[in-house]
C-alpha atoms as a PDB file:
ATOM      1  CA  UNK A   1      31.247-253.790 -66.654  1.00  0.00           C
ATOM      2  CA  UNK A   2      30.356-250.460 -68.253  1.00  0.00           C
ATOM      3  CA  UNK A   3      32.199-248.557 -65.759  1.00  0.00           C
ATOM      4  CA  UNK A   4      35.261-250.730 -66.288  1.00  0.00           C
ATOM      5  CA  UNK A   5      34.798-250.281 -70.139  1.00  0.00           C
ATOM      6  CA  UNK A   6      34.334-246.484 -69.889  1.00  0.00           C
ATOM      7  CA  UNK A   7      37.846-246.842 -67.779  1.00  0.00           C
ATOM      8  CA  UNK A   8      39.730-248.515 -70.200  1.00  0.00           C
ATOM      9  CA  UNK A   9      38.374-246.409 -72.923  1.00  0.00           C
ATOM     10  CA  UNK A  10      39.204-243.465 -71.180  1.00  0.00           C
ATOM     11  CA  UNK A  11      43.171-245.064 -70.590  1.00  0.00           C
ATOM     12  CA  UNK A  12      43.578-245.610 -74.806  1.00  0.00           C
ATOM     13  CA  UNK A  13      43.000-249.333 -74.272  1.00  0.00           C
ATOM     14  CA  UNK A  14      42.561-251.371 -76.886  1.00  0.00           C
ATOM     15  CA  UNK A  15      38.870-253.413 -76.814  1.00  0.00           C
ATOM     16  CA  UNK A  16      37.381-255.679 -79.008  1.00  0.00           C
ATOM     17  CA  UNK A  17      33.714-255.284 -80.632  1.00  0.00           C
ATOM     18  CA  UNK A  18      32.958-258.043 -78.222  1.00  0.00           C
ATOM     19  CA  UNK A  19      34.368-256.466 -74.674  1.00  0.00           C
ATOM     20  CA  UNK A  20      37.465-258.470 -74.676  1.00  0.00           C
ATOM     21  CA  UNK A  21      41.122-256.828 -73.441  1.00  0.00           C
ATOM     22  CA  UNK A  22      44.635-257.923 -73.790  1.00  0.00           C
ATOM     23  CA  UNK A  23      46.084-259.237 -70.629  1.00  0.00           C
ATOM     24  CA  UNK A  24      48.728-256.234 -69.565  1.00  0.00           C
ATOM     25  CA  UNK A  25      45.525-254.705 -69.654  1.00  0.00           C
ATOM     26  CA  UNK A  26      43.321-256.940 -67.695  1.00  0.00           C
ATOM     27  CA  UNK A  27      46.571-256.959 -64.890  1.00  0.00           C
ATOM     28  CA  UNK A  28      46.648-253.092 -64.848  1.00  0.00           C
ATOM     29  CA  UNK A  29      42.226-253.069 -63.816  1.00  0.00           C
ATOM     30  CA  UNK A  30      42.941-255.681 -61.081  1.00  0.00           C
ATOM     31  CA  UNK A  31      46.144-253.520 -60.242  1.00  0.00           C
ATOM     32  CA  UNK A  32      48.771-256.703 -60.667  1.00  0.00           C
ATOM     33  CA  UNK A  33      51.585-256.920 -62.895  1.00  0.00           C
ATOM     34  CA  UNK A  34      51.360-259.245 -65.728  1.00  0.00           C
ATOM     35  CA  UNK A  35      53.269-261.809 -64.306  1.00  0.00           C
ATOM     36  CA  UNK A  36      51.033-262.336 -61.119  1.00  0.00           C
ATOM     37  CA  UNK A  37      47.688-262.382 -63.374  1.00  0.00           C
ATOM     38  CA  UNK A  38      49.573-265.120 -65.891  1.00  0.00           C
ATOM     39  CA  UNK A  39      50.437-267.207 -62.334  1.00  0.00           C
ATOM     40  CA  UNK A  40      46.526-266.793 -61.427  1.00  0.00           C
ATOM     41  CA  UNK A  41      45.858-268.135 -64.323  1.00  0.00           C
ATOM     42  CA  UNK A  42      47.622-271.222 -64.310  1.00  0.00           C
ATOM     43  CA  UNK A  43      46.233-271.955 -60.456  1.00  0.00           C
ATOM     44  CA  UNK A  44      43.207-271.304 -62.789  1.00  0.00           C
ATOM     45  CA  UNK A  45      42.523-268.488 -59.637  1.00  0.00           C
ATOM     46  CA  UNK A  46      41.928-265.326 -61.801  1.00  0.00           C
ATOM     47  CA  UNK A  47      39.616-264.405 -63.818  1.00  0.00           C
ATOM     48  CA  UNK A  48      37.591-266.388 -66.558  1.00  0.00           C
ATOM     49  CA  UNK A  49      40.067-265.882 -69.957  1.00  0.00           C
ATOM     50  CA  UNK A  50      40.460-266.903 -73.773  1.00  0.00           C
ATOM     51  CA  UNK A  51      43.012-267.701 -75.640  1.00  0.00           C
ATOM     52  CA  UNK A  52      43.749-267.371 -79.140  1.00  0.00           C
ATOM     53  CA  UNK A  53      46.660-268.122 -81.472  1.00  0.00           C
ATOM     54  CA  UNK A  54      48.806-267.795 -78.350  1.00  0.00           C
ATOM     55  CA  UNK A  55      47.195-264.271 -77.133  1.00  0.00           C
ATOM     56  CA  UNK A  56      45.398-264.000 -73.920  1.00  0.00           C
ATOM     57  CA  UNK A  57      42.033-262.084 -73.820  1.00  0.00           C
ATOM     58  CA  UNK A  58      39.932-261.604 -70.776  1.00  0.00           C
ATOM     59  CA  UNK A  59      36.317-260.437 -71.537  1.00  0.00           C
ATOM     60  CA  UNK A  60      35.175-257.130 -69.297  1.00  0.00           C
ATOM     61  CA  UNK A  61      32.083-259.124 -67.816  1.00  0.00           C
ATOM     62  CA  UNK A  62      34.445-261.893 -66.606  1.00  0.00           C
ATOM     63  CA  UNK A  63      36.929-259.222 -65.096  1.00  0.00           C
ATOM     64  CA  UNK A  64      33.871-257.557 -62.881  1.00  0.00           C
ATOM     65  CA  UNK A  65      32.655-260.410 -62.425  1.00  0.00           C
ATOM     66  CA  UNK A  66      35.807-261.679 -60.462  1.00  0.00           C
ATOM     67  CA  UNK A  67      36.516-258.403 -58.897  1.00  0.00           C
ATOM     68  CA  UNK A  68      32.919-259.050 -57.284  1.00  0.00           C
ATOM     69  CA  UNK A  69      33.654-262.721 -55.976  1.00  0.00           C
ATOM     70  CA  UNK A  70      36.402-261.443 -54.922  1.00  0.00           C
ATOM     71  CA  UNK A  71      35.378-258.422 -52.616  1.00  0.00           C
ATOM     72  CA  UNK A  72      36.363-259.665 -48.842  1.00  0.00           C
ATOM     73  CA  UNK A  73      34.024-257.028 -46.537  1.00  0.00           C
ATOM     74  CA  UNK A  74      34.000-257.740 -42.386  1.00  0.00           C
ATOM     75  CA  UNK A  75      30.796-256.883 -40.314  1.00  0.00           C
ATOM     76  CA  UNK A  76      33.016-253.733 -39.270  1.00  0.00           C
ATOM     77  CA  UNK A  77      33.661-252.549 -42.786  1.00  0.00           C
ATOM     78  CA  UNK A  78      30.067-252.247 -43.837  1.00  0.00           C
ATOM     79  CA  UNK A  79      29.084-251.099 -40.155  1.00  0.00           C
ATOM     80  CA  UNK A  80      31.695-248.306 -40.825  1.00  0.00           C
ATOM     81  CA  UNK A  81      30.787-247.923 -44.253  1.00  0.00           C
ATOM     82  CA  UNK A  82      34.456-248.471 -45.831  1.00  0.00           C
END
């Protein structure tokens, strides 16, 4: 989570005191638009995310989190070390 905050820090991102990001830029760490994150979201697929007086936040922990759950790695990758 502390290299994705030292990312979006580096980008101009807006974060909260508390780690949290707006969604456009939760979609643009997990490289997918805004419209494929909100239909994640309502499969209830994507990341962990709050919602407050009709703004979406995700929370950096929750984004690395599902970046790491989602990691798909064959016996050949790691063999090859891709």
């Amino acid at each position: 989570a502390e290299l994705i905050r030292a990312y979006v820090e580096q980008k101009g991102h807006f974060i909260t005191p508390d780690s949290r990001v707006h969604e456009k830029t939760a979609a643009d760490l997990l490289g997918l638009s805004s419209k494929r994150l909100r239909a994640l979201r309502s499969g209830l697929l994507g990341p962990t995310f709050i919602k407050m007086s009709g703004t979406v936040w995700y929370r950096l922990n929750d984004i690395a989190g599902y970046v790491e759950r989602s990691r798909n790695e064959t016996v050949e990758s790691i063999l090859m070390g891709k």
